[in-house]
N, C-alpha and C. Protein backbone atom coordinates (compact mmCIF):
# COMPACT_ATOMS: atom_id res chain seq x y z
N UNK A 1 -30.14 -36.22 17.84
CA UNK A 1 -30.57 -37.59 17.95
C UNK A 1 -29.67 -38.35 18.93
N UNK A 2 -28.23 -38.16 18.32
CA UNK A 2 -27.75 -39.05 19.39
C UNK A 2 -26.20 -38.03 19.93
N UNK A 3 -26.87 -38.11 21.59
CA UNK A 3 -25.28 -37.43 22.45
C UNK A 3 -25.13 -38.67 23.73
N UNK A 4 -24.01 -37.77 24.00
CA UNK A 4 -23.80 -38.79 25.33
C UNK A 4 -22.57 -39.16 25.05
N UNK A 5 -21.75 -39.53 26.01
CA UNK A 5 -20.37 -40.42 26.26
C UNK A 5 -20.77 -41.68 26.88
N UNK A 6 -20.08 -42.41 26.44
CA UNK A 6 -21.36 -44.01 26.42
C UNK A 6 -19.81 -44.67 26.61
N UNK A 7 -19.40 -44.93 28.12
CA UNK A 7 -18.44 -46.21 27.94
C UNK A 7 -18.83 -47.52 27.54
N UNK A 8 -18.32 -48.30 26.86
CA UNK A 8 -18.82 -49.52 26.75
C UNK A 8 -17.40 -50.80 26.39
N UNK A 9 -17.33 -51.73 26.77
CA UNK A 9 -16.54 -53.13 26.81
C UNK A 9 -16.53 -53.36 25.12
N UNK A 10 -15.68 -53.98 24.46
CA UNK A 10 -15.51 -54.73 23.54
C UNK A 10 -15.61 -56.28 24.07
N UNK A 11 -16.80 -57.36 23.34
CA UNK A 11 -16.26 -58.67 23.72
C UNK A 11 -15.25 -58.69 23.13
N UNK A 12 -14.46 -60.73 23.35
CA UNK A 12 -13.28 -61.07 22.65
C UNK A 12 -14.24 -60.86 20.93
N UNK A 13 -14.84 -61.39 20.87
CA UNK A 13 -15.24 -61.29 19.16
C UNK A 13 -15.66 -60.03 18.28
N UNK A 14 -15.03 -59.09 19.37
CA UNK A 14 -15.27 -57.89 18.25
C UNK A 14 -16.90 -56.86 18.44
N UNK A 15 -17.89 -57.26 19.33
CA UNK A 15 -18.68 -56.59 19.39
C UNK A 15 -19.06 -55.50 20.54
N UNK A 16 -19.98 -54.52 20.11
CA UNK A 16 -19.96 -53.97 21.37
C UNK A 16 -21.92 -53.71 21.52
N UNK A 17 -22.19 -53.52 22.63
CA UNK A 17 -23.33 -52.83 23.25
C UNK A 17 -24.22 -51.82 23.07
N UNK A 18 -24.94 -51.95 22.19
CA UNK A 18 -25.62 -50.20 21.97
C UNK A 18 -26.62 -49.72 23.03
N UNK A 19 -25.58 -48.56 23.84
CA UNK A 19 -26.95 -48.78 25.13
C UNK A 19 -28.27 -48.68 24.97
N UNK A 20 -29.17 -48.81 25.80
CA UNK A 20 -30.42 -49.38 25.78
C UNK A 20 -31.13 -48.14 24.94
N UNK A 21 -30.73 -46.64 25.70
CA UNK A 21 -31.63 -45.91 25.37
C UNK A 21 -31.39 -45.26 24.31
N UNK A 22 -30.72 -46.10 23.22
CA UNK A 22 -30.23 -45.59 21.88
C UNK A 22 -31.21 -46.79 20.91
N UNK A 23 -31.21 -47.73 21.33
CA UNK A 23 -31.86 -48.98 20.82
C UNK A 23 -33.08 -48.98 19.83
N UNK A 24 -34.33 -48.52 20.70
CA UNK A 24 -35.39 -48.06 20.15
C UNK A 24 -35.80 -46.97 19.16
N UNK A 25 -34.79 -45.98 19.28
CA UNK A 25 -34.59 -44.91 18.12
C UNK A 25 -33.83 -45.61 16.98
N UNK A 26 -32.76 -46.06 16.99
CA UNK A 26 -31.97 -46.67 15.55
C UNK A 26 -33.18 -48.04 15.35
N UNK A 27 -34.04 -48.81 15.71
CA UNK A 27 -34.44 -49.66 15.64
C UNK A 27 -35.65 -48.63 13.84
N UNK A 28 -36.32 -47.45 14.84
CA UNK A 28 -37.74 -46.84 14.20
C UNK A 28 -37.01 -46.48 12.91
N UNK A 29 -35.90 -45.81 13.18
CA UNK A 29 -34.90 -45.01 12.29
C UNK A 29 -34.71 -45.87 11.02
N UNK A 30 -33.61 -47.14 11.33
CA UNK A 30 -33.13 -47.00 10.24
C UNK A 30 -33.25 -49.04 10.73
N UNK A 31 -34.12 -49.73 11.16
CA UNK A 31 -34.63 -50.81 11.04
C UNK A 31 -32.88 -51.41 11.61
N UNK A 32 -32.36 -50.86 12.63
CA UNK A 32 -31.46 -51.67 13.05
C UNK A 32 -30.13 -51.80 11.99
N UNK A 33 -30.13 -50.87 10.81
CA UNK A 33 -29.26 -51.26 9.70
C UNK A 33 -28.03 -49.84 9.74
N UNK A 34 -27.03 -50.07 10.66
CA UNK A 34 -25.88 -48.89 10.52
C UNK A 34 -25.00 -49.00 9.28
N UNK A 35 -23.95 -48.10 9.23
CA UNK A 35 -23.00 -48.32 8.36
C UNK A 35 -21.31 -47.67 9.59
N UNK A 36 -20.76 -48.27 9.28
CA UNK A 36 -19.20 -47.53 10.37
C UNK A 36 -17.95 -47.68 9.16
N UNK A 37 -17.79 -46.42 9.44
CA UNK A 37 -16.38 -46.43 8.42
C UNK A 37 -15.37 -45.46 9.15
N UNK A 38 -13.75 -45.26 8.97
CA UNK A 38 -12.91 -44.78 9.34
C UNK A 38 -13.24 -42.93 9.18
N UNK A 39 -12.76 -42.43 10.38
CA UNK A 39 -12.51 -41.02 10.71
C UNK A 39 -11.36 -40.42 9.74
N UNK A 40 -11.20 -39.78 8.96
CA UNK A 40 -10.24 -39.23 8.44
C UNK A 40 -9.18 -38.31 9.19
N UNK A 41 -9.57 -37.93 10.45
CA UNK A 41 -9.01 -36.57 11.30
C UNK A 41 -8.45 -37.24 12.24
N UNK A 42 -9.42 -38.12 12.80
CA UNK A 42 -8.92 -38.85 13.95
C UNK A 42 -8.85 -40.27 13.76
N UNK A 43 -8.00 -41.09 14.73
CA UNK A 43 -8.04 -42.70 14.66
C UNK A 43 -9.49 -43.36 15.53
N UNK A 44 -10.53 -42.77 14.71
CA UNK A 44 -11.70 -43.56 15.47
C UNK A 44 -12.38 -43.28 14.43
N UNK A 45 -13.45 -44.13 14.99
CA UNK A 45 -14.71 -44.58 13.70
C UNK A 45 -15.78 -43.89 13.94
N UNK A 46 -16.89 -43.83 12.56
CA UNK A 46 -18.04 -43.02 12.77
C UNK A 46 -18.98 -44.04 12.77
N UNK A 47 -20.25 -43.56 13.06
CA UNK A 47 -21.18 -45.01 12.97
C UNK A 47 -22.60 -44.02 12.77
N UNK A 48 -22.48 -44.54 11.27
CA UNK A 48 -24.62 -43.82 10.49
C UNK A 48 -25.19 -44.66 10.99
N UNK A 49 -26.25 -44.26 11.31
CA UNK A 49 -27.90 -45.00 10.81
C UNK A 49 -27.81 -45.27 8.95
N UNK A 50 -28.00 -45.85 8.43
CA UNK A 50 -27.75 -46.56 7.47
C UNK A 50 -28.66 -45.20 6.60
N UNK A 51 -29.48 -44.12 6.64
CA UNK A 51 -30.40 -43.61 5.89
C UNK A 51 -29.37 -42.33 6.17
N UNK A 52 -28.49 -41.73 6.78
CA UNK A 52 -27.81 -40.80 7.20
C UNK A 52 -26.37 -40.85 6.31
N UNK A 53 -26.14 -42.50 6.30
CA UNK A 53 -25.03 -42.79 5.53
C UNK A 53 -25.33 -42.55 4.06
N UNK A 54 -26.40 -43.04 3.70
CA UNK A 54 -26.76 -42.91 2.00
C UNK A 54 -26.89 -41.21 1.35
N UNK A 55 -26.94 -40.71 2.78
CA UNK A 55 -26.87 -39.27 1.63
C UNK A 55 -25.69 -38.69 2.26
N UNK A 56 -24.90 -38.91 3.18
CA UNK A 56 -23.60 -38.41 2.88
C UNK A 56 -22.52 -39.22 1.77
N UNK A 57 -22.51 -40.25 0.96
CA UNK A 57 -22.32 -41.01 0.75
C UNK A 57 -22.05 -40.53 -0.83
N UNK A 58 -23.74 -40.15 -0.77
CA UNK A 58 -24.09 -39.63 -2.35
C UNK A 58 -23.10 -38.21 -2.48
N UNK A 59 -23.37 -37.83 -1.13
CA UNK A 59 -22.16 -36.48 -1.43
C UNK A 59 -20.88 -37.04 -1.93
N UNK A 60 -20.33 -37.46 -1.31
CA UNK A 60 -19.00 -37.91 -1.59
C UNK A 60 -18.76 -38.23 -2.80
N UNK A 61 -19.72 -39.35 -3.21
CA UNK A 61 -19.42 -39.71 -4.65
C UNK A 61 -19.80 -38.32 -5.77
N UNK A 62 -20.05 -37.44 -5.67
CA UNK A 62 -20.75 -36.77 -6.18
C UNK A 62 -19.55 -35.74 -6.54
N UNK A 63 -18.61 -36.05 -5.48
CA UNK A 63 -17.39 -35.05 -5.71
C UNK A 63 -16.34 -35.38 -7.18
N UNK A 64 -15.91 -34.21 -7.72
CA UNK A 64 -15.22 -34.88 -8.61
C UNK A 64 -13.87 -35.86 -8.54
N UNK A 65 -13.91 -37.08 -9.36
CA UNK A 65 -13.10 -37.91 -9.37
C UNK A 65 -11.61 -37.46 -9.92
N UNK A 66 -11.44 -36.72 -10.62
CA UNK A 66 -10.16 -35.96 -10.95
C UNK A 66 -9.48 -35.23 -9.82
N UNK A 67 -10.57 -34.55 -8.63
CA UNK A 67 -9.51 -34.44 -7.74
C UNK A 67 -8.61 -35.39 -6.62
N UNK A 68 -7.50 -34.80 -6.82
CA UNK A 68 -7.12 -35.86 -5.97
C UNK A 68 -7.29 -35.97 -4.77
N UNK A 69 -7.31 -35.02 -4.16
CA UNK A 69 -8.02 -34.85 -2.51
C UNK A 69 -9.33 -35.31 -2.54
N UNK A 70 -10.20 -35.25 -3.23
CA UNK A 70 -11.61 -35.49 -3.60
C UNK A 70 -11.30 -37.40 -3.66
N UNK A 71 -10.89 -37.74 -4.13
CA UNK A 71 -10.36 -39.03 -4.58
C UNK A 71 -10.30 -39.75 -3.59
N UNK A 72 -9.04 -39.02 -2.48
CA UNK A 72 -8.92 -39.67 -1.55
C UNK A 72 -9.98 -40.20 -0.17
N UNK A 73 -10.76 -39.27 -0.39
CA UNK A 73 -11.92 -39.19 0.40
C UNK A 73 -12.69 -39.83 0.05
N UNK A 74 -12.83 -40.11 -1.03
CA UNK A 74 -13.92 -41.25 -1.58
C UNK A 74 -13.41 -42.52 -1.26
N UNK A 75 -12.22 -43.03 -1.59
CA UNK A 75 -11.66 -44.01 -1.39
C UNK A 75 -11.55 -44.54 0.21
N UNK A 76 -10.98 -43.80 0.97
CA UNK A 76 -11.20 -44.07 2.21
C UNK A 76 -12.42 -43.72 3.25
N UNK A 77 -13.47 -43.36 2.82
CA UNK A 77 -14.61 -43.31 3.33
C UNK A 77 -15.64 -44.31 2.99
N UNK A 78 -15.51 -44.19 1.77
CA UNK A 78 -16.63 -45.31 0.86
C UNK A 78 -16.02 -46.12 1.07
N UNK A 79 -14.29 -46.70 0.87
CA UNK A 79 -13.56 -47.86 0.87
C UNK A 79 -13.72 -48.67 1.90
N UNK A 80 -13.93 -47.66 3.16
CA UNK A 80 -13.51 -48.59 4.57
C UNK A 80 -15.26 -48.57 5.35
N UNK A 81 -16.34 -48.20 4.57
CA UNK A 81 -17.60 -48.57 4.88
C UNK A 81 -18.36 -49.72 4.92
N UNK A 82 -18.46 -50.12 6.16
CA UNK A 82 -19.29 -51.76 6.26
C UNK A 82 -20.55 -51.40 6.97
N UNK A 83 -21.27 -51.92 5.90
CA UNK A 83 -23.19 -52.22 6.48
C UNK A 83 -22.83 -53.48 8.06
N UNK A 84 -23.07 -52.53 9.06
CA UNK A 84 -23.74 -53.33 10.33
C UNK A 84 -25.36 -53.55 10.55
N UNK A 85 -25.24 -54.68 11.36
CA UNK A 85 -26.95 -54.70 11.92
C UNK A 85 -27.20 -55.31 13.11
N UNK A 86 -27.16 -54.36 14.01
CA UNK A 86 -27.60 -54.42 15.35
C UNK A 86 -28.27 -55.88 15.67
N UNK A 87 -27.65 -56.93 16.13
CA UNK A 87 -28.39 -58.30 16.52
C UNK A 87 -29.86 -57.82 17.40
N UNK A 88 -30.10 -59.37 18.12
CA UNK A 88 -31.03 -59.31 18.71
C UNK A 88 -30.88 -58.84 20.58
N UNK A 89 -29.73 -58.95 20.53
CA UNK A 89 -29.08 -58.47 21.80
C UNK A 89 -28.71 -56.73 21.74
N UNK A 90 -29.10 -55.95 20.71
CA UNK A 90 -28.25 -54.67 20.86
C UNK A 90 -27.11 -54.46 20.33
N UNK A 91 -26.05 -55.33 19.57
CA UNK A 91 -24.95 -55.46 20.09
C UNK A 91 -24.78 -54.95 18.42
N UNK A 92 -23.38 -54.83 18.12
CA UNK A 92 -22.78 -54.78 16.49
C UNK A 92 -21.62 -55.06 17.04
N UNK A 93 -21.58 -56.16 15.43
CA UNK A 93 -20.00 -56.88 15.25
C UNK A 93 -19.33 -55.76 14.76
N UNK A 94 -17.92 -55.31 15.10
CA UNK A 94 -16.93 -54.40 14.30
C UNK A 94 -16.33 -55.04 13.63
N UNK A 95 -16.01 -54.87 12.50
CA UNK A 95 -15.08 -56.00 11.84
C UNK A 95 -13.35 -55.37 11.84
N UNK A 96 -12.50 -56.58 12.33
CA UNK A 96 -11.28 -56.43 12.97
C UNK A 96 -10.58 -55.36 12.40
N UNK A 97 -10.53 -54.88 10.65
CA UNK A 97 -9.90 -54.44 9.72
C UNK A 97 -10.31 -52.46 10.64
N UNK A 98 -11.68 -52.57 10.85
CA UNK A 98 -11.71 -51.27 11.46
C UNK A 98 -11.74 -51.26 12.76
N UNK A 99 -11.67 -52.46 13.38
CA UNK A 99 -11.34 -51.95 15.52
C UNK A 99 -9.44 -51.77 15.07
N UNK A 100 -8.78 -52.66 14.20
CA UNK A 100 -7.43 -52.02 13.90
C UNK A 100 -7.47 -50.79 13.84
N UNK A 101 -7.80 -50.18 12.95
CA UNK A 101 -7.52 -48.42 12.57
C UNK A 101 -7.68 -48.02 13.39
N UNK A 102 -8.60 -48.13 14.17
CA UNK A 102 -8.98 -47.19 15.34
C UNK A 102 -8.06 -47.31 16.52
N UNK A 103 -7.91 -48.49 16.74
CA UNK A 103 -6.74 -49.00 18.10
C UNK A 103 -7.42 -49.36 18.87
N UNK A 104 -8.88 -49.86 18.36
CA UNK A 104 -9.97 -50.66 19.50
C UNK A 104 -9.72 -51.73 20.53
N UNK A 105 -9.56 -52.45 21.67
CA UNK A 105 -9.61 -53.02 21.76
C UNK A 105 -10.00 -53.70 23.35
N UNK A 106 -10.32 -53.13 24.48
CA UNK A 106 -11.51 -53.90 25.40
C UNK A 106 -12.61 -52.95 25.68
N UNK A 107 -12.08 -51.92 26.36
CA UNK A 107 -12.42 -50.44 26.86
C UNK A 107 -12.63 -49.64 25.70
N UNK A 108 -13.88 -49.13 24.82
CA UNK A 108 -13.83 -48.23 23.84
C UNK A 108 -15.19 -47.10 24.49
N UNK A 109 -15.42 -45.99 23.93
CA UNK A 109 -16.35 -44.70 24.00
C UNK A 109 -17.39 -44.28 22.58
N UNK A 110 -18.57 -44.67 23.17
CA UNK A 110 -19.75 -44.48 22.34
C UNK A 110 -19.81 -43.02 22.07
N UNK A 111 -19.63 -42.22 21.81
CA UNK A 111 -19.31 -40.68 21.33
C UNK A 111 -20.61 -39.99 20.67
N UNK A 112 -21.59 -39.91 21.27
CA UNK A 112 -23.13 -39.20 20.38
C UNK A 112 -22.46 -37.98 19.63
N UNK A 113 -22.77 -37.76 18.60
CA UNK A 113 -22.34 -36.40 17.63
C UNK A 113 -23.91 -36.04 16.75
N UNK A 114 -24.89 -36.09 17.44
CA UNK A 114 -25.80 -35.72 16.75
C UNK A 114 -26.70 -36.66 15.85
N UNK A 115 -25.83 -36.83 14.87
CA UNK A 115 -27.07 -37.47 13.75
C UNK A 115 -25.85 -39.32 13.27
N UNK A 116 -24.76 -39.34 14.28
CA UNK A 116 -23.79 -40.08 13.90
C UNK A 116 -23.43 -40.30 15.55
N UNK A 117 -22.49 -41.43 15.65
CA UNK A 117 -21.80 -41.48 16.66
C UNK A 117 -20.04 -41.33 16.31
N UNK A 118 -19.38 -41.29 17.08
CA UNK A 118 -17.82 -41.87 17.05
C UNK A 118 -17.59 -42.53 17.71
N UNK A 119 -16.70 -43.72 17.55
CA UNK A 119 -16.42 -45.05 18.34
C UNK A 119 -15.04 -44.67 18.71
N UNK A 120 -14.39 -44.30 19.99
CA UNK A 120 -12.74 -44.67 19.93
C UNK A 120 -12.15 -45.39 21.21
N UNK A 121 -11.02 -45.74 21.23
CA UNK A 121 -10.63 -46.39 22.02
C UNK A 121 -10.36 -45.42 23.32
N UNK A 122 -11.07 -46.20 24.63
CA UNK A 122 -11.27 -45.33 25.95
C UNK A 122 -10.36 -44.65 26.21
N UNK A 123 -8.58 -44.62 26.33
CA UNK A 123 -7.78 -43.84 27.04
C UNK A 123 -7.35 -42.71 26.02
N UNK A 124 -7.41 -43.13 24.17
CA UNK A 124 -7.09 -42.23 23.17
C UNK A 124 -8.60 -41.26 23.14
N UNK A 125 -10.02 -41.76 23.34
CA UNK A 125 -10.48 -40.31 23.57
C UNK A 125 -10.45 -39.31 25.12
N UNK A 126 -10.14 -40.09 26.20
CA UNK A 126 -9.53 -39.10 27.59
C UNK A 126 -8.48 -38.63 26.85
N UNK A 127 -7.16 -39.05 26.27
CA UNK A 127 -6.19 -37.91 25.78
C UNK A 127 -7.20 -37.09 24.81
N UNK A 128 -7.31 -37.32 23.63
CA UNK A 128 -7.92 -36.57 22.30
C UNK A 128 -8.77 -35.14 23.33
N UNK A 129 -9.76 -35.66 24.48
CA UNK A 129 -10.64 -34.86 25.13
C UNK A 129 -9.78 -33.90 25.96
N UNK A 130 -8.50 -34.26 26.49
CA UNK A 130 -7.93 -33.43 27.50
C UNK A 130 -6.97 -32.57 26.67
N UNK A 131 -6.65 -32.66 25.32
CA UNK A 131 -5.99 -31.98 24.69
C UNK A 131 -7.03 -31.19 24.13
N UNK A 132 -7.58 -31.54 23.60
CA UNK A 132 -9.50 -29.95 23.26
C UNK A 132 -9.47 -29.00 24.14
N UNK A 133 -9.70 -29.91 25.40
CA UNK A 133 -10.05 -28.84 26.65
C UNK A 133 -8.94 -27.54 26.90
N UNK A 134 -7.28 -28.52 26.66
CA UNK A 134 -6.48 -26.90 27.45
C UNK A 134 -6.38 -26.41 26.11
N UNK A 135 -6.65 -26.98 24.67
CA UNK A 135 -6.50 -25.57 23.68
C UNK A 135 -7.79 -25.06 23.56
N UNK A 136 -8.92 -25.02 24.49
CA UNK A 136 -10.37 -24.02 24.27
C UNK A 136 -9.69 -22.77 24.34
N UNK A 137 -10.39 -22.18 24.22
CA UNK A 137 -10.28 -20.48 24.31
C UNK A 137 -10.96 -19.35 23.09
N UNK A 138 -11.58 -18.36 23.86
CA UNK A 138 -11.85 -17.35 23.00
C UNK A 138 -10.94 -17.70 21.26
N UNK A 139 -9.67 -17.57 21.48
CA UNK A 139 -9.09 -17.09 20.05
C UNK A 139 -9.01 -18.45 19.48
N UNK A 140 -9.81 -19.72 19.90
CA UNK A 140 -9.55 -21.05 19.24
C UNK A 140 -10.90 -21.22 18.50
N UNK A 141 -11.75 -20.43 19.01
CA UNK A 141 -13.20 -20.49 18.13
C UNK A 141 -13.56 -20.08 17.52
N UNK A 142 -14.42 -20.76 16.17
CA UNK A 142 -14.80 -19.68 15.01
C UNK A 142 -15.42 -18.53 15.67
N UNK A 143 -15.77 -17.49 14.51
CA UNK A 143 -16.43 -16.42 14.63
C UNK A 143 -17.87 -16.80 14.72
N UNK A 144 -18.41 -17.66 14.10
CA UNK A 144 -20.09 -18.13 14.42
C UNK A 144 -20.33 -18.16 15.64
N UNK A 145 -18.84 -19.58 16.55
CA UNK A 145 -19.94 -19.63 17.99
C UNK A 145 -19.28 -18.57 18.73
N UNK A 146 -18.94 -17.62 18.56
CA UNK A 146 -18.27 -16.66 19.60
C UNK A 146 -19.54 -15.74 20.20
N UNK A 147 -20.66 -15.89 19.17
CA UNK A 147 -21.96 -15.30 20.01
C UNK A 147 -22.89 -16.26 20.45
N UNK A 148 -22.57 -17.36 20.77
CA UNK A 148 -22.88 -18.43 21.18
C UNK A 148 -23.07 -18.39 22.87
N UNK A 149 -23.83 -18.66 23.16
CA UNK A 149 -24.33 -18.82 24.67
C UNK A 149 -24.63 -20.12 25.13
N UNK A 150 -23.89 -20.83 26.17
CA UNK A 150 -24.30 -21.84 26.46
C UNK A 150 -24.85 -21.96 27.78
């Protein structure tokens, strides 16, 4: 559904741009209604279609509450999840609490991952991306895509 490296500006108030040709699909999808919550791996954000979020969501909660790793994941996934909605311009407000975590702040990268995006700040995903690239290699990849053809 959704790829691409999508530079895009932060205004001063926190919002950014959903390019055009993403617009009309999240519009049919999920009526303009995202959800963005914190990356656990990395310092950048994810961003559902709001119908993508509800059943990973249900997973999560679904995990047991006695674990504590389980726990934590609930807490900071579910914890740091805010319902967005795409204005009439395209645009979504970030709210400050998560352009903080991430280290958002003029210059950020629309990140397509399929059925989600990642939001991060422009020069931390050129590093994050140039450090992937020199550890690729045969012995860095699972055994699935090693018969992988691209």
């Amino acid at each position: 559904m959704f790829r691409g490296v999508n530079p895009i500006n932060l205004d001063v108030k926190g919002r950014m741009a959903i390019p055009a040709r993403y617009r009309e699909m999240i519009a049919s999808h999920c009526s303009n209604q995202m959800v963005a919550t914190i990356d656990t791996e990395s310092r950048c954000l994810l961003l559902y279609p709001l119908p993508e979020w509800e059943d990973i969501q249900a997973r999560i909660e679904a995990l047991p509450s006695f674990n504590k790793v389980a726990r934590r994941i609930q807490r900071l996934l579910i914890g740091h999840a805010t319902d967005l909605e795409l204005d009439g311009n395209g645009r979504l407000l970030l709210p400050a609490s998560l352009r903080e975590y991430a280290g958002l702040d003029k210059k950020i990268v629309l990140l397509g991952q399929g059925r989600k995006f990642e939001i991060w700040d422009e020069a931390q995903w050129s590093a994050t991306r140039d450090e992937y690239l020199d550890e690729v290699g045969e012995d860095t990849l699972p055994p699935e895509m090693l018969d992988l053809s691209l």
